[in-house]
N, C-alpha and C. Protein backbone atom coordinates (compact mmCIF):
# COMPACT_ATOMS: atom_id res chain seq x y z
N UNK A 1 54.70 94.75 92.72
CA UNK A 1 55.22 95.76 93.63
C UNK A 1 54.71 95.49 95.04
N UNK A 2 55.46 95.87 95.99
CA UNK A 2 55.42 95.47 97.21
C UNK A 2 53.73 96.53 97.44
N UNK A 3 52.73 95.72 98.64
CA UNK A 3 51.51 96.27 98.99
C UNK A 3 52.02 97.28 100.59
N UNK A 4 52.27 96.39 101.30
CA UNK A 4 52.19 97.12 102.34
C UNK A 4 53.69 97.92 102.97
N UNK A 5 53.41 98.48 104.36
CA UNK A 5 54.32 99.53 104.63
C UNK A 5 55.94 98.66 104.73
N UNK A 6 56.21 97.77 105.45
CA UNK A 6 57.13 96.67 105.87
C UNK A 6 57.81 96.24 104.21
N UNK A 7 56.89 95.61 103.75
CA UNK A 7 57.55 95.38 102.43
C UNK A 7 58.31 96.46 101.23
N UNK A 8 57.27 97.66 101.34
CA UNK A 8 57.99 98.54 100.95
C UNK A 8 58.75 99.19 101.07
N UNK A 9 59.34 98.93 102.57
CA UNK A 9 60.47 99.35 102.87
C UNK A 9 61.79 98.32 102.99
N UNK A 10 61.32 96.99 102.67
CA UNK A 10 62.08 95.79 102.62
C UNK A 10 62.61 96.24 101.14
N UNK A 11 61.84 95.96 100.05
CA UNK A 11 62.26 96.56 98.80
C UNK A 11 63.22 97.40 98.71
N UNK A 12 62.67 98.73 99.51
CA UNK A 12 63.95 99.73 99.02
C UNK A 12 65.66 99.34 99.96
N UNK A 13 65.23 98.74 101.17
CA UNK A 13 66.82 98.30 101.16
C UNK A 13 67.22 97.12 100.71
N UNK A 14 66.45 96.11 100.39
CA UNK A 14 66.96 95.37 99.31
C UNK A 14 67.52 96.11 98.21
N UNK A 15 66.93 97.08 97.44
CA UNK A 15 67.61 97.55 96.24
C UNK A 15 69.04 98.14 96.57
N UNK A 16 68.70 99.00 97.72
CA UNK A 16 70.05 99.58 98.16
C UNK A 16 71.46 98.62 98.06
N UNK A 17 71.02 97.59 99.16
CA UNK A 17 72.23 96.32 98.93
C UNK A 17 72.27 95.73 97.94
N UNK A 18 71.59 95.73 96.83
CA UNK A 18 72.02 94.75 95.73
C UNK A 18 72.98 96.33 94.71
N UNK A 19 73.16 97.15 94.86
CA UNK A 19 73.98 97.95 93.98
C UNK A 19 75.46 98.03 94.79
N UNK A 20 75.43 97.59 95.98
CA UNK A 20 76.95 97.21 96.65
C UNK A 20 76.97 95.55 96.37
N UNK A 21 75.96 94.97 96.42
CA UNK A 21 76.19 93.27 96.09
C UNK A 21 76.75 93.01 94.77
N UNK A 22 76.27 93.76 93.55
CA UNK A 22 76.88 94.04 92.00
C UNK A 22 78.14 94.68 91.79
N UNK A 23 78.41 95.72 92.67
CA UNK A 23 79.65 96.26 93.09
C UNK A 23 80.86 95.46 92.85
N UNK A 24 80.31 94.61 94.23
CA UNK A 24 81.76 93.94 95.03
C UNK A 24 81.70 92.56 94.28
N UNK A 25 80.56 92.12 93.20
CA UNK A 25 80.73 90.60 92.55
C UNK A 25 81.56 90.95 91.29
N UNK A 26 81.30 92.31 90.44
CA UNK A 26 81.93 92.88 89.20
C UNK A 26 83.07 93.09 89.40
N UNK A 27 83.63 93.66 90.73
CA UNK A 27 84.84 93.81 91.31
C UNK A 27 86.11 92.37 90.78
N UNK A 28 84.98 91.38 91.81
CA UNK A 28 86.01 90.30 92.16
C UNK A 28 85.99 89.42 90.69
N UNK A 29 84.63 89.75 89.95
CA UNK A 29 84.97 88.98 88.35
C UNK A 29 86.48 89.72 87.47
N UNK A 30 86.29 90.83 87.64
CA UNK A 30 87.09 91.74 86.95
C UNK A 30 89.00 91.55 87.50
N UNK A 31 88.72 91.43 88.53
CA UNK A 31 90.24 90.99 89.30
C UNK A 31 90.53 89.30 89.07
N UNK A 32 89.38 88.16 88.86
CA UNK A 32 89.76 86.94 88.33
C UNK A 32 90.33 87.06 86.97
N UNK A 33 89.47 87.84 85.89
CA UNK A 33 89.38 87.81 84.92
C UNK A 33 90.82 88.10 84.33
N UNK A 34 91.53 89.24 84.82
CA UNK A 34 92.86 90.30 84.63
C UNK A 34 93.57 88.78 85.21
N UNK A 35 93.71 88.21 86.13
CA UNK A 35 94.95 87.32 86.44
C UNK A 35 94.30 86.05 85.14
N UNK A 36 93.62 85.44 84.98
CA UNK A 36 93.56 84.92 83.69
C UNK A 36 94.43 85.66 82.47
N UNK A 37 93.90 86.26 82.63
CA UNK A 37 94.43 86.70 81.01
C UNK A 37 95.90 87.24 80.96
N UNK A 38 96.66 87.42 82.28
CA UNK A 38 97.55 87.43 82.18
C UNK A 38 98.70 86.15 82.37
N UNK A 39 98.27 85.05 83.05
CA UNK A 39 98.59 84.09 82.90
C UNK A 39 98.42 83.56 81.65
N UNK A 40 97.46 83.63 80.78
CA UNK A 40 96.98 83.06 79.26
C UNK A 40 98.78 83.84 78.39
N UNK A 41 98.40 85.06 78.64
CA UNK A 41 99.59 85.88 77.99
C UNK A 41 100.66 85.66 78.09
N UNK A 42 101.22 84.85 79.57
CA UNK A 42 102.36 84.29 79.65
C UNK A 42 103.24 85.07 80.94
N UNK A 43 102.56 86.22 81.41
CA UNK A 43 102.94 87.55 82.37
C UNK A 43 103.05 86.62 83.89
N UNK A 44 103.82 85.76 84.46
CA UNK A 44 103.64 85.46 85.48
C UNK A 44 103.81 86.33 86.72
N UNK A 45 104.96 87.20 86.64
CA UNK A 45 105.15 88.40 87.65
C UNK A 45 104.17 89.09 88.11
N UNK A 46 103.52 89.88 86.71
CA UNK A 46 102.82 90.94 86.56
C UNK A 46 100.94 90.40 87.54
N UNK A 47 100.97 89.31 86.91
CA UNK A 47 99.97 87.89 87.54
C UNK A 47 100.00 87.81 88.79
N UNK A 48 101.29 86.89 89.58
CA UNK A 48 101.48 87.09 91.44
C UNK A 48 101.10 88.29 91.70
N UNK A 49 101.70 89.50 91.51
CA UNK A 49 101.50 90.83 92.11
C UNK A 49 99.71 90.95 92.21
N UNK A 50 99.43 90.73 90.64
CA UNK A 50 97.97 91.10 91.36
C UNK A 50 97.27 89.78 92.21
N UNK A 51 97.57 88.81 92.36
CA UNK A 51 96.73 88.30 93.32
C UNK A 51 96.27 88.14 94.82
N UNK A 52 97.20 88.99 94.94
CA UNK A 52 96.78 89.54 96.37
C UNK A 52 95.35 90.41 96.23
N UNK A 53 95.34 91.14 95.04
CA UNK A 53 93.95 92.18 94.80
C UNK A 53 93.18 90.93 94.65
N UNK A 54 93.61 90.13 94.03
CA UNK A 54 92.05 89.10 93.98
C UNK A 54 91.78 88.41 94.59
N UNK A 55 92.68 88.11 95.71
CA UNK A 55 91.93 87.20 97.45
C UNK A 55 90.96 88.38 97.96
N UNK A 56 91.83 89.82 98.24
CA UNK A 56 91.18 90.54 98.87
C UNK A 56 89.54 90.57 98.45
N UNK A 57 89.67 90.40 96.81
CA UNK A 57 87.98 90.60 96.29
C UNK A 57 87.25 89.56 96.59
N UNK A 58 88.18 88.37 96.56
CA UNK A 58 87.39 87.20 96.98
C UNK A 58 86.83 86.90 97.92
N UNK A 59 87.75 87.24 99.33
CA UNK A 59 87.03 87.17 100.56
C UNK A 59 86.48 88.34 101.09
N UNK A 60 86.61 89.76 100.01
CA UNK A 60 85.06 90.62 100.67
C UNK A 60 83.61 89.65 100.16
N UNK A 61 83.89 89.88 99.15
CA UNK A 61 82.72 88.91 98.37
C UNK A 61 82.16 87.58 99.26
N UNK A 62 82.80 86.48 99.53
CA UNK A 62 82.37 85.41 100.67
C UNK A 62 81.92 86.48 102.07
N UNK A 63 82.64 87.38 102.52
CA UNK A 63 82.22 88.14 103.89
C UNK A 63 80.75 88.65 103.90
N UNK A 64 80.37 89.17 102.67
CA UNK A 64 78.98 89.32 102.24
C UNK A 64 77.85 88.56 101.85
N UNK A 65 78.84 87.33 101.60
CA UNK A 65 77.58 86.14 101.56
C UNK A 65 77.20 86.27 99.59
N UNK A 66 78.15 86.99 99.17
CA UNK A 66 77.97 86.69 97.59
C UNK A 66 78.36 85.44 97.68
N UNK A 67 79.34 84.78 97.69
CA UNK A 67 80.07 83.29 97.24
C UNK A 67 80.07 82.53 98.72
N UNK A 68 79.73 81.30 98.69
CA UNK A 68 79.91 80.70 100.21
C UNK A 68 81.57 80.50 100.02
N UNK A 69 81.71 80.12 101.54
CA UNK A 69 82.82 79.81 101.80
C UNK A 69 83.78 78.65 101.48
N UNK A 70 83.57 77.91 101.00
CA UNK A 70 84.21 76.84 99.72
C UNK A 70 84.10 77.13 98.70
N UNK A 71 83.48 78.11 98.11
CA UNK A 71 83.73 78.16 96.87
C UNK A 71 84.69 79.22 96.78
N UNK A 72 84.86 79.96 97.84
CA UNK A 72 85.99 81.10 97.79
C UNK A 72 87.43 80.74 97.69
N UNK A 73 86.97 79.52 99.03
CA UNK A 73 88.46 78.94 99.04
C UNK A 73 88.57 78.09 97.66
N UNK A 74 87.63 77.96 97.07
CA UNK A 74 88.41 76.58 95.59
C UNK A 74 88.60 78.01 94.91
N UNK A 75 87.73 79.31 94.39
CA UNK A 75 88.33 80.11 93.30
C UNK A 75 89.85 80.37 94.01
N UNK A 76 90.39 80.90 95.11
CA UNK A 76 91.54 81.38 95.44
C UNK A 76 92.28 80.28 95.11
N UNK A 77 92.19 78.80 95.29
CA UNK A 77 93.07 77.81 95.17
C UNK A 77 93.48 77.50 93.74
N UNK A 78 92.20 77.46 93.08
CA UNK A 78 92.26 77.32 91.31
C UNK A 78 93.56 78.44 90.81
N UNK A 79 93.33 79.95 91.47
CA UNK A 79 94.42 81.00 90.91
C UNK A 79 95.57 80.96 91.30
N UNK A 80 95.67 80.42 92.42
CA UNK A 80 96.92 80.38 92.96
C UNK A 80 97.85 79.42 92.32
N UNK A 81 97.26 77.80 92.20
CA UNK A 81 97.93 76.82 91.13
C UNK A 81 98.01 77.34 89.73
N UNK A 82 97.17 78.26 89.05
CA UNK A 82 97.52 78.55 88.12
C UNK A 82 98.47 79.70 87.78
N UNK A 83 98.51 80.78 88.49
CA UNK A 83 99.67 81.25 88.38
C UNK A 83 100.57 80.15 88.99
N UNK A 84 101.25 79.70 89.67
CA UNK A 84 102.12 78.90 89.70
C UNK A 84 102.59 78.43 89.12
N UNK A 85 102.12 77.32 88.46
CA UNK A 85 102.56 76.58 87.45
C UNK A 85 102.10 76.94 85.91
N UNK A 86 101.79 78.16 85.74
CA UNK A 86 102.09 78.66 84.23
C UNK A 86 103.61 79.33 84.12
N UNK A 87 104.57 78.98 82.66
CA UNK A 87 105.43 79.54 82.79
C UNK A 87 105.92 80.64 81.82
């Protein structure tokens, strides 16, 4: 546990931001996850429509410094070819 005054107050807003950092990463797993499985299912429509929700999660998530910025752009690129070319 943190000793002095500085740290203990580093702690508590660290904790603060990591329950919006878990937030917005569960978010953007949960919005990859749904266009998977609907591409797996065969739903390509239903799939495009939501991927607009899952850039948006993607690049809050990189804006916060959860995911750097290449890896945002390869997850958005990976979903995008895959809805695409599933039929």
């Amino acid at each position: 546990m943190p000793v002095t005054v500085g740290a203990k107050k580093a702690y508590r807003s660290s904790s603060r931001k990591r329950v919006f950092n878990m937030r917005r990463q569960t978010t953007m797993l949960r919005e990859v996850k749904v266009i998977l499985k609907l591409t797996k299912d065969g739903k390509k429509e239903e799939a495009e429509k939501l991927l607009k929700n899952a850039y948006k999660a993607i690049d809050k998530a990189k804006k916060r410094g959860l995911i750097k910025k290449n890896t945002a752009s390869r997850k958005k690129s990976r979903l995008a070819r895959l809805v695409n070319t599933k039929n």
